[in-house]
N, C-alpha and C. Protein backbone atom coordinates (compact mmCIF):
# COMPACT_ATOMS: atom_id res chain seq x y z
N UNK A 1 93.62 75.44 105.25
CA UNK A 1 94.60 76.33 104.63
C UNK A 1 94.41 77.73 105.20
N UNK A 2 95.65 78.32 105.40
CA UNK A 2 95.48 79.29 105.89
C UNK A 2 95.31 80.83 104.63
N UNK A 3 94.81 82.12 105.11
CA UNK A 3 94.08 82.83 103.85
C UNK A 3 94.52 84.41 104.91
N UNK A 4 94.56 85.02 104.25
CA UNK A 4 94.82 86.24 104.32
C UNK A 4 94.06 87.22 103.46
N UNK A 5 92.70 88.01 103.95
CA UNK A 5 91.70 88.84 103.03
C UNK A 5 92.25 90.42 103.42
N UNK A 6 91.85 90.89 102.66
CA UNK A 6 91.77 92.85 102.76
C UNK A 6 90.09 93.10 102.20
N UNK A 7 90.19 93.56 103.33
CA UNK A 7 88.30 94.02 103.46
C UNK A 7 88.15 95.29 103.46
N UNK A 8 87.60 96.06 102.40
CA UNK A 8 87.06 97.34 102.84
C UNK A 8 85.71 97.57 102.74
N UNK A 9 85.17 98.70 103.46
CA UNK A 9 83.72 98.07 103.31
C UNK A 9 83.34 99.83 103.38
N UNK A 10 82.31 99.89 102.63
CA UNK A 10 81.44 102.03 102.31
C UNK A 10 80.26 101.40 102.54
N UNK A 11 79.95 102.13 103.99
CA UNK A 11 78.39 102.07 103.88
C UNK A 11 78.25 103.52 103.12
N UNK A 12 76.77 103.66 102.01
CA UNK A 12 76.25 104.19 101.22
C UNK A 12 75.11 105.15 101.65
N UNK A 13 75.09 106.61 101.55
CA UNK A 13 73.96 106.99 102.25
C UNK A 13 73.38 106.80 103.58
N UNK A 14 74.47 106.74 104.52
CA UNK A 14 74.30 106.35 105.75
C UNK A 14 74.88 107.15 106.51
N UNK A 15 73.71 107.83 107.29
CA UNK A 15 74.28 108.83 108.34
C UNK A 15 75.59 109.12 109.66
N UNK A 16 75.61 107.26 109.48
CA UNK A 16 76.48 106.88 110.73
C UNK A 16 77.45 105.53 109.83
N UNK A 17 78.67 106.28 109.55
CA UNK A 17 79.69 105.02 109.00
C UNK A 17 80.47 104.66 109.91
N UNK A 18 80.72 105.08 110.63
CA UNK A 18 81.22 104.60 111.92
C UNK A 18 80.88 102.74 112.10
N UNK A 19 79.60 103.04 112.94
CA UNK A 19 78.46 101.84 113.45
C UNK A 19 78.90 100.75 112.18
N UNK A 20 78.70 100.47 111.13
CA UNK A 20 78.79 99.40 110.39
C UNK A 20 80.07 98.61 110.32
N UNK A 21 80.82 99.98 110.26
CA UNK A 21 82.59 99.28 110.05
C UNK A 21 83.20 98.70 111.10
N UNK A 22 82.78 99.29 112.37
CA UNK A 22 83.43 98.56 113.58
C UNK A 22 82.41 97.53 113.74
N UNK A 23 81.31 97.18 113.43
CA UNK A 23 80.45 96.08 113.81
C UNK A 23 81.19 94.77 112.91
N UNK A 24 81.31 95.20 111.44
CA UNK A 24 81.92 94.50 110.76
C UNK A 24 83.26 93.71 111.30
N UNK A 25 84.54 94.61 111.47
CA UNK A 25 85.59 94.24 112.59
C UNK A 25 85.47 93.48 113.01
N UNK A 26 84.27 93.58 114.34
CA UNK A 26 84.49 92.96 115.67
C UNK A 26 83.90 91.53 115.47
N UNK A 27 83.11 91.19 114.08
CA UNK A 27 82.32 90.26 113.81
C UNK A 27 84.18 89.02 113.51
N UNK A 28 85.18 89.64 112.94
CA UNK A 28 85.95 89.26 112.80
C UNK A 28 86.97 88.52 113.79
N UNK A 29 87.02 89.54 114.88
CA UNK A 29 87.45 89.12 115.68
C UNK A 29 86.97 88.46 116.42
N UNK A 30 85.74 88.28 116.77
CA UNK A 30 85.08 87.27 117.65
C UNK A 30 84.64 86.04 116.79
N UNK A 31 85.39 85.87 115.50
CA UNK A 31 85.91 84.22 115.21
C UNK A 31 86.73 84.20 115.50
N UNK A 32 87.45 85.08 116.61
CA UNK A 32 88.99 84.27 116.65
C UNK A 32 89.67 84.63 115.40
N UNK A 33 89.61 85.58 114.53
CA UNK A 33 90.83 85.71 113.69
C UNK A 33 91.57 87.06 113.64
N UNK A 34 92.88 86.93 113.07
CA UNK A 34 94.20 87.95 113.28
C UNK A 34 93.40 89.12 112.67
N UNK A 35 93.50 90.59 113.14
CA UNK A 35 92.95 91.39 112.60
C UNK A 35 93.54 92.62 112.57
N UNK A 36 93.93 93.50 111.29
CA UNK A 36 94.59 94.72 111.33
C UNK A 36 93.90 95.65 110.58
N UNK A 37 93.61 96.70 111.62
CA UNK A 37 92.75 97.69 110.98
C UNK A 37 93.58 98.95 110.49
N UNK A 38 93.06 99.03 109.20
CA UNK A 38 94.07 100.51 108.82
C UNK A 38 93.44 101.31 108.71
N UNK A 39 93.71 102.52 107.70
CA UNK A 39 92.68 103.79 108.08
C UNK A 39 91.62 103.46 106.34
N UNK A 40 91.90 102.63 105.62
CA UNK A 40 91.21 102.54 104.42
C UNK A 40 90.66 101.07 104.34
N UNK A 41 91.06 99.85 104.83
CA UNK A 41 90.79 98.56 105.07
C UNK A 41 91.43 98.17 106.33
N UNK A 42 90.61 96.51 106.23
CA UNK A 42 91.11 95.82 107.28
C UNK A 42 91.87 94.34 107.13
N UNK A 43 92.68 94.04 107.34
CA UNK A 43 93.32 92.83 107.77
C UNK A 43 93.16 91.55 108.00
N UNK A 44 92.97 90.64 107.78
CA UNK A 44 92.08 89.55 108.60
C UNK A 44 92.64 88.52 107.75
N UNK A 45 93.65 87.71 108.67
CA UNK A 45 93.70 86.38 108.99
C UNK A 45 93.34 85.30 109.77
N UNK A 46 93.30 83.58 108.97
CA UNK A 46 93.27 82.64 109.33
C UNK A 46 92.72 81.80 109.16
N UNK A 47 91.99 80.56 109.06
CA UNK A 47 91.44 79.42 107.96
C UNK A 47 90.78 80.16 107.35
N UNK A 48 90.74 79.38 106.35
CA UNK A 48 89.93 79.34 105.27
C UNK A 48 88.59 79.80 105.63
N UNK A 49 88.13 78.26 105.70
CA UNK A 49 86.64 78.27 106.22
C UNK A 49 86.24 79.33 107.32
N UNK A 50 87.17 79.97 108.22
CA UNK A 50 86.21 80.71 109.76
C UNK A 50 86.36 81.95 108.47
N UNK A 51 87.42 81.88 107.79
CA UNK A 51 87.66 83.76 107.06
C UNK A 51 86.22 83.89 106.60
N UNK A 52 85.84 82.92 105.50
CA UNK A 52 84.73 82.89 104.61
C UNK A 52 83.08 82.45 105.46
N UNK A 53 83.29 82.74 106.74
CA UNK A 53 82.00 82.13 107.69
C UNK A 53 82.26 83.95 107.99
N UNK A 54 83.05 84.39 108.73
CA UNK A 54 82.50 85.34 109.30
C UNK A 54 82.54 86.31 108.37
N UNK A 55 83.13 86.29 107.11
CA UNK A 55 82.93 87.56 105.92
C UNK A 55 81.32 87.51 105.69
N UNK A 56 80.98 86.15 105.59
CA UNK A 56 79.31 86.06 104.90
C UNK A 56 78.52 86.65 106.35
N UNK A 57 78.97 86.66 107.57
CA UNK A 57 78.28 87.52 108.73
C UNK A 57 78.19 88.61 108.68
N UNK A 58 79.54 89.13 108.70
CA UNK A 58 79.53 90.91 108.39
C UNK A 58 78.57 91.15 107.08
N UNK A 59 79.06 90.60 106.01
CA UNK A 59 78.27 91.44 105.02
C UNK A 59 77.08 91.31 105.41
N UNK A 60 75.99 89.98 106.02
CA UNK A 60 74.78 90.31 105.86
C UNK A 60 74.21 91.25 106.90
N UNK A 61 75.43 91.46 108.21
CA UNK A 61 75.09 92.50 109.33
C UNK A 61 75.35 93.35 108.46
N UNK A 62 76.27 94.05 107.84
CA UNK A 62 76.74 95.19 107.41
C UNK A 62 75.32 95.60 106.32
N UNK A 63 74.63 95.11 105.52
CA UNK A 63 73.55 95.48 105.08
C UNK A 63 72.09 95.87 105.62
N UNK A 64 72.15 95.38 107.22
CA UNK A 64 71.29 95.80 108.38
C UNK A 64 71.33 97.22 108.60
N UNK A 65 72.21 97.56 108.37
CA UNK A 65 72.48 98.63 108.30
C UNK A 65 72.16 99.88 107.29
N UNK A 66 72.25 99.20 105.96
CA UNK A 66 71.40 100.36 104.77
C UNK A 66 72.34 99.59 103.41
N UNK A 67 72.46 100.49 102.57
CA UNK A 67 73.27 100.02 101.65
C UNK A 67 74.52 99.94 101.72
N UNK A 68 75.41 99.06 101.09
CA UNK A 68 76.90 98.90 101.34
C UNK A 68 77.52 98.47 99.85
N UNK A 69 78.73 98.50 99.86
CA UNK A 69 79.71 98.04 99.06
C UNK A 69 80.69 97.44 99.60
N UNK A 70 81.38 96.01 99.67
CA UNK A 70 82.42 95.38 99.93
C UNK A 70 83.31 94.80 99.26
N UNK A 71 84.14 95.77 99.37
CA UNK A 71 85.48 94.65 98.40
C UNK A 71 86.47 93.91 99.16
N UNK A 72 86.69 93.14 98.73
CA UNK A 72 87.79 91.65 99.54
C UNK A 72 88.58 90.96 98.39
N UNK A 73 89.61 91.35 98.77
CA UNK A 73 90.53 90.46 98.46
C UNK A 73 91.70 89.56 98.75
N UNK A 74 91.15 88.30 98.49
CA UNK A 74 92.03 86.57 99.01
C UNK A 74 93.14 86.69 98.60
N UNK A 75 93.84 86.10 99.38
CA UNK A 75 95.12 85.10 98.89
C UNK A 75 95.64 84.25 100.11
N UNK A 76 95.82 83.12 99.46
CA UNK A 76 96.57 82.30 100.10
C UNK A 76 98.31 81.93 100.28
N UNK A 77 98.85 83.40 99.74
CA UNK A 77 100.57 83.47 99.44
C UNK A 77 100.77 84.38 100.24
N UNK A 78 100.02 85.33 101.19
CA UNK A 78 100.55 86.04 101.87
C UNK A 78 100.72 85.33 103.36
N UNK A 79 102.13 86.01 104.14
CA UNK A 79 102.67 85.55 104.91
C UNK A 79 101.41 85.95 106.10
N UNK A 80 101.58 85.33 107.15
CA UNK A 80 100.45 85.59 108.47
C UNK A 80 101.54 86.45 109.23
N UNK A 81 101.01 87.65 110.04
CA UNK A 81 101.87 88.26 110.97
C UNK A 81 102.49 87.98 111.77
N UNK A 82 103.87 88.77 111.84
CA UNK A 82 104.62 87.97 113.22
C UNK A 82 104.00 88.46 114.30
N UNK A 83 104.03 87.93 115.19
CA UNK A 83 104.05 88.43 116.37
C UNK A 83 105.32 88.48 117.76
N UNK A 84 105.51 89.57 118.10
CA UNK A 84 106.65 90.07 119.35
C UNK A 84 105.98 90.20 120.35
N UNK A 85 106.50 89.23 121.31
CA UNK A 85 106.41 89.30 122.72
C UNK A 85 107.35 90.34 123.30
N UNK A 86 107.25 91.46 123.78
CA UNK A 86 108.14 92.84 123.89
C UNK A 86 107.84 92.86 125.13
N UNK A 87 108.99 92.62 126.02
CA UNK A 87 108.71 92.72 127.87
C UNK A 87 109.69 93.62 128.09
């Protein structure tokens, strides 16, 4: 089944928030899933199972890092993005 999350993620007392949030990201995208980054969360579609494999990656990378807070929220009713081939 396909899943559609909104991830935001505060590293806590951490000199460098940068480093965690894009590590987090890229952990996303290198399962292979749809990813839209905004300026307050991120985006991330596609199964089930890879969504909920690479969320449990980031968070435990994202705590390598120092303290964190992550909120996510599922659903399985939101539409997956179109995509335009624009030549």
């Amino acid at each position: 089944m396909a899943v559609a999350l909104q991830i935001s993620l505060y590293p806590l007392r951490q000199m460098d928030i940068v480093e965690p949030i894009n590590t987090v990201i890229e952990i996303f995208k290198r399962h292979g899933l749809e990813t839209q980054v905004g300026s307050m969360s991120t985006l991330v579609y596609g199964e089930e199972e890879k969504v909920f494999e690479a969320l449990s990656e980031a968070y435990k990378k994202a705590t390598e890092f120092g303290e964190v807070v992550l909120v996510a929220t599922f659903s399985n009713a939101c539409p997956m993005p179109l995509r335009f081939d624009i030549r």
